[in-house]
Protein backbone atom coordinates (compact mmCIF):
# COMPACT_ATOMS: atom_id res chain seq x y z
CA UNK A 1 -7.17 17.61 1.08
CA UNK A 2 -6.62 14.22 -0.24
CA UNK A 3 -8.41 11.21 1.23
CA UNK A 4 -6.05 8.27 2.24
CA UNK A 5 -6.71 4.97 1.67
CA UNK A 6 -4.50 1.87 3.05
CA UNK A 7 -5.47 -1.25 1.58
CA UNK A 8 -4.19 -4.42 3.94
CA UNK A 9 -5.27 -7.60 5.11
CA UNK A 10 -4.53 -8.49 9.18
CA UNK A 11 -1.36 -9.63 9.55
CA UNK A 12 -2.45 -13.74 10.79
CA UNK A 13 0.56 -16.50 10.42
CA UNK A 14 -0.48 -18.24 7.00
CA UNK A 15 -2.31 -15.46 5.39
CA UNK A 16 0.34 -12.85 4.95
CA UNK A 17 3.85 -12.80 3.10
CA UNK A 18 4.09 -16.25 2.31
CA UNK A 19 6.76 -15.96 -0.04
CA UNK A 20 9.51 -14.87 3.09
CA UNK A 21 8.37 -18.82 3.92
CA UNK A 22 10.72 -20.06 4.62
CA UNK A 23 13.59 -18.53 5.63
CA UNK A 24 11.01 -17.30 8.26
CA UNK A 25 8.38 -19.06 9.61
CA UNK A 26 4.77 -18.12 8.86
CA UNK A 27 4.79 -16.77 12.61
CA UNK A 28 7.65 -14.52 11.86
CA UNK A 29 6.66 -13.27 8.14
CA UNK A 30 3.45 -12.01 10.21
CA UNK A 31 5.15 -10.04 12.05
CA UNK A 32 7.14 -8.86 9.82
CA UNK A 33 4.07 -7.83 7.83
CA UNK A 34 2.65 -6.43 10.88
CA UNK A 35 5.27 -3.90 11.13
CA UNK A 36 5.59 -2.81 7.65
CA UNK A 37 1.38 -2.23 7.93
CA UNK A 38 2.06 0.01 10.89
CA UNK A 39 5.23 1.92 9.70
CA UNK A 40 2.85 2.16 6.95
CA UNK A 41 0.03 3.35 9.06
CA UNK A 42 2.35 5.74 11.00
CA UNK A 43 3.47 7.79 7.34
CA UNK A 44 -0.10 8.21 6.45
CA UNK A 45 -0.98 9.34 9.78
CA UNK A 46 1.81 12.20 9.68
CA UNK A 47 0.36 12.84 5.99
CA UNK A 48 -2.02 15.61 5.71
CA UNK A 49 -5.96 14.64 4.99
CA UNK A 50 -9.13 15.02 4.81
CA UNK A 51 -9.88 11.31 5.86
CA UNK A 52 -8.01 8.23 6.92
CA UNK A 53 -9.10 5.04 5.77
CA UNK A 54 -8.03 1.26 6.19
CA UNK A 55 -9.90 -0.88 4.03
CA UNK A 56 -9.03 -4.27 5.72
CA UNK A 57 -9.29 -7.98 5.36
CA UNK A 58 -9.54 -9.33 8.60
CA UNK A 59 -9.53 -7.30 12.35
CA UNK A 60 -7.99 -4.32 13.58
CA UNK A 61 -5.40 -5.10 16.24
CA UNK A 62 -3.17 -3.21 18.56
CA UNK A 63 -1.34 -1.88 15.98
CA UNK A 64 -4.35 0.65 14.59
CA UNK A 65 -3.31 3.97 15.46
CA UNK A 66 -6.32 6.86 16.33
CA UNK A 67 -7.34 8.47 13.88
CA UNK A 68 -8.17 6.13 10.78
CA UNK A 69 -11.61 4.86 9.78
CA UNK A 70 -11.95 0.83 9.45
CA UNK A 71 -14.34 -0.72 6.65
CA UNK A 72 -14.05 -4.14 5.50
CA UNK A 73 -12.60 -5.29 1.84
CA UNK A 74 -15.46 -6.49 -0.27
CA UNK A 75 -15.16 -9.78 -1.92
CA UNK A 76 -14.28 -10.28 -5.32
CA UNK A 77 -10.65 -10.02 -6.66
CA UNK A 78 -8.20 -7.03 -5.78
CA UNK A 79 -9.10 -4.63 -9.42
CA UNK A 80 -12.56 -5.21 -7.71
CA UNK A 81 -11.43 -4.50 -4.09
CA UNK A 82 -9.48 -1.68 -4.81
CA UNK A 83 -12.32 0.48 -6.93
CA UNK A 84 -14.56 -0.31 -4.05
CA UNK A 85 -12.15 1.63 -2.43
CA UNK A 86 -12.48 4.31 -4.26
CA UNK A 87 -16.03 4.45 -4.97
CA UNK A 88 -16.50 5.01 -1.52
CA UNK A 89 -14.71 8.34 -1.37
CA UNK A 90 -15.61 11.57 -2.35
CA UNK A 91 -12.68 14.20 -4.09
CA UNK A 92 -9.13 13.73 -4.17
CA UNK A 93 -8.15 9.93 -2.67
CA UNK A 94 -4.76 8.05 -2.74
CA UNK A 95 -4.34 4.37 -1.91
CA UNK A 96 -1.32 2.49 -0.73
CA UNK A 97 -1.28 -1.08 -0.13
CA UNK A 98 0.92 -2.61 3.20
CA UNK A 99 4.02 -3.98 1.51
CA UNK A 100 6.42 -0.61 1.16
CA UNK A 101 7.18 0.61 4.65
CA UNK A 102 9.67 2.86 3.70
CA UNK A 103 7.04 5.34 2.38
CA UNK A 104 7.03 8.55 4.27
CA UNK A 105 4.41 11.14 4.54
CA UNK A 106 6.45 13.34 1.97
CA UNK A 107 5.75 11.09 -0.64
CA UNK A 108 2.56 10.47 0.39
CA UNK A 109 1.54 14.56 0.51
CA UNK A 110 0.46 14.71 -3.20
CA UNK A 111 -1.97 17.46 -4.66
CA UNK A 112 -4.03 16.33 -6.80
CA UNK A 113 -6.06 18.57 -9.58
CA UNK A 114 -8.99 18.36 -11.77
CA UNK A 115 -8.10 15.68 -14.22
CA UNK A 116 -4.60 14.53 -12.85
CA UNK A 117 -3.58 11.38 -11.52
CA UNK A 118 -0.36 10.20 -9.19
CA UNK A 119 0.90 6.76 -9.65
CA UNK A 120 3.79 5.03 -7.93
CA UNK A 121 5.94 2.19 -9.73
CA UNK A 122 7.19 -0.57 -8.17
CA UNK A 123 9.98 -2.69 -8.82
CA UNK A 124 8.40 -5.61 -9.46
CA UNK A 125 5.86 -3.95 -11.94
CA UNK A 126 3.26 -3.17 -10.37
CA UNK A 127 2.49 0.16 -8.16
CA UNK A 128 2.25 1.00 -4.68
CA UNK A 129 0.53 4.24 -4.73
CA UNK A 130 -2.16 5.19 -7.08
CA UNK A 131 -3.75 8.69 -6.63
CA UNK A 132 -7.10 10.22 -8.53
CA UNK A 133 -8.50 13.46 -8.37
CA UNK A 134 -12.06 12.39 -8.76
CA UNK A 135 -13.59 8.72 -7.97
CA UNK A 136 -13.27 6.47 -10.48
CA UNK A 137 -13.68 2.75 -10.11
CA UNK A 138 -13.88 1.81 -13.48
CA UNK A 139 -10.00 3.35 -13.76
CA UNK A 140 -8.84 0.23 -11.25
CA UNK A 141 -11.98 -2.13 -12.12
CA UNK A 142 -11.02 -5.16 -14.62
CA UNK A 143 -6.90 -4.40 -14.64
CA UNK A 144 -4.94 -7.30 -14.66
CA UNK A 145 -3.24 -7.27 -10.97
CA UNK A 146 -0.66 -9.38 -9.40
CA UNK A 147 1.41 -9.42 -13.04
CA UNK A 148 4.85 -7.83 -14.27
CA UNK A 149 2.34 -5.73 -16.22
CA UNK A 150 0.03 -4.99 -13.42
CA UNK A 151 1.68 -1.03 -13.26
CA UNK A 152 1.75 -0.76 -17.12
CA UNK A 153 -1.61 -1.53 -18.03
CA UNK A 154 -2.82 0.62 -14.63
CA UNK A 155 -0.77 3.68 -16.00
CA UNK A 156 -2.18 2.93 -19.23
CA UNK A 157 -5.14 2.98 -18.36
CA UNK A 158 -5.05 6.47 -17.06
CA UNK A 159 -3.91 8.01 -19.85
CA UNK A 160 -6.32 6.46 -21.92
CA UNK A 161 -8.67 8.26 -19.54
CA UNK A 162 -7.42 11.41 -20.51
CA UNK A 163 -5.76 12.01 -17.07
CA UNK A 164 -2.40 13.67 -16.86
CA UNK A 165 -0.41 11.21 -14.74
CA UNK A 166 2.25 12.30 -12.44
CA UNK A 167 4.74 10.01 -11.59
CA UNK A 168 6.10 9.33 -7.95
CA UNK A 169 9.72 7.22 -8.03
CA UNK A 170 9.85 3.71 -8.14
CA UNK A 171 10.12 1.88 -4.84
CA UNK A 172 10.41 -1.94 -4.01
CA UNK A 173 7.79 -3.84 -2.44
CA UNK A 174 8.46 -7.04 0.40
CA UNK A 175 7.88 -9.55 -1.36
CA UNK A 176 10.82 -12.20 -0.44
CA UNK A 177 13.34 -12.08 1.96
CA UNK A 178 15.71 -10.21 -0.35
CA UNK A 179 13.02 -7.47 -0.57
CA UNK A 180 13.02 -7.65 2.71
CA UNK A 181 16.89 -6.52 3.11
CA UNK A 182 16.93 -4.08 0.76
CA UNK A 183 14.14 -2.39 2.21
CA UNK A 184 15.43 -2.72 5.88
CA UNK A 185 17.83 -0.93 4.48
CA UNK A 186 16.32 2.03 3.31
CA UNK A 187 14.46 2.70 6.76
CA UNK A 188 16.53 1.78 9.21
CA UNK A 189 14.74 3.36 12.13
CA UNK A 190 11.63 1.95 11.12
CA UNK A 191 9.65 -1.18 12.91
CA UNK A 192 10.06 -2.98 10.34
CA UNK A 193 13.82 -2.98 10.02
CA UNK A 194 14.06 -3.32 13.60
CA UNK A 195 11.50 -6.40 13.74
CA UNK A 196 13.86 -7.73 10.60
CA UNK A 197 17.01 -7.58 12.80
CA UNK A 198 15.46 -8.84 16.11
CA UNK A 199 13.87 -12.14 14.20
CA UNK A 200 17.84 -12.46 12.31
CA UNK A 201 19.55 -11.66 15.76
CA UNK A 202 21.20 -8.87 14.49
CA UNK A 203 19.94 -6.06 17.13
């Protein structure tokens, strides 16, 4: 079985989705991005694995479930963050950042074999699920992130590797407050979309 990675930073006012500020204030885009990390922490717990990590900037808070291991981001920018991440695993390992809380653990329940890769587009063009059979920081280390390229030159970068690279569909991250809607949307029942409509009045 795979090994799960979340990559996230605590959800503080100031620190996390600053561009839903404003409409919302920084107090409310926190917790906003608090419930999208634990909807997002709820799919991977329902996921099948072999281990459960969050690799976090910042402190753990009530909204941890059981079950996950906590280790610290290491410095540096996030190519270098995120093949820390997978240097410390062993075998299969998926990653998923916080910002797509519509993700379920079906999506998430990807087999991985020798020499394959998984990789999730997102709208904005860059991905919010990246999946490798066997370590391999170098893969992440030194791409371009945060771009309308970022996904392109990851995917490239795979099958310049040699890895066949399955695709997972295309999903939208939160980024701004239309994001925000949309995704509401496609989770209704989630905490997010319920935290959306209690900070908008709407239920």
């Amino acid at each position: 079985m795979n090994t799960l990675l979340v990559i996230a930073k605590e959800p503080l006012p100031g620190r996390v989705k600053t561009r839903l500020t404003p409409p919302f204030t920084p107090a409310q885009a926190a917790r906003l991005a608090e419930a999208a990390l634990a909807d997002t922490l709820d799919a991977v717990a329902a996921t099948p694995a072999a281990r459960r990590v969050l690799v976090l900037d910042g402190e753990p808070g009530p909204w941890l479930p059981p079950g996950f291991e906590v280790v610290p981001q290491c410095a540096g920018g996030l190519d270098a963050r995120l093949a820390a991440a997978f240097a410390a695993c062993t075998g299969p390992s998926v990653l998923v950042g916080m910002d797509t809380p519509q993700i379920t653990p079906e999506l998430l329940d990807v087999r991985l074999a020798p020499g394959e890769a998984c990789f999730g587009p997102a709208e904005d063009g860059g991905f919010w699920l990246l999946g490798l059979a066997e370590p391999a920081p170098d893969l992440v280390r030194g791409v371009p992130m945060s771009t309308p390229g970022t996904g392109a030159a990851q995917r490239t970068r795979l099958l310049e590797a040699g890895l066949h690279v399955r695709d997972l569909p295309r999903l939208r991250d939160v980024d701004t407050p239309a994001d925000a809607t949309a995704v509401a949307a496609l989770a209704p029942r989630g905490r997010f979309a319920r935290e959306l409509r209690t900070i908008r009045g709407t239920g």
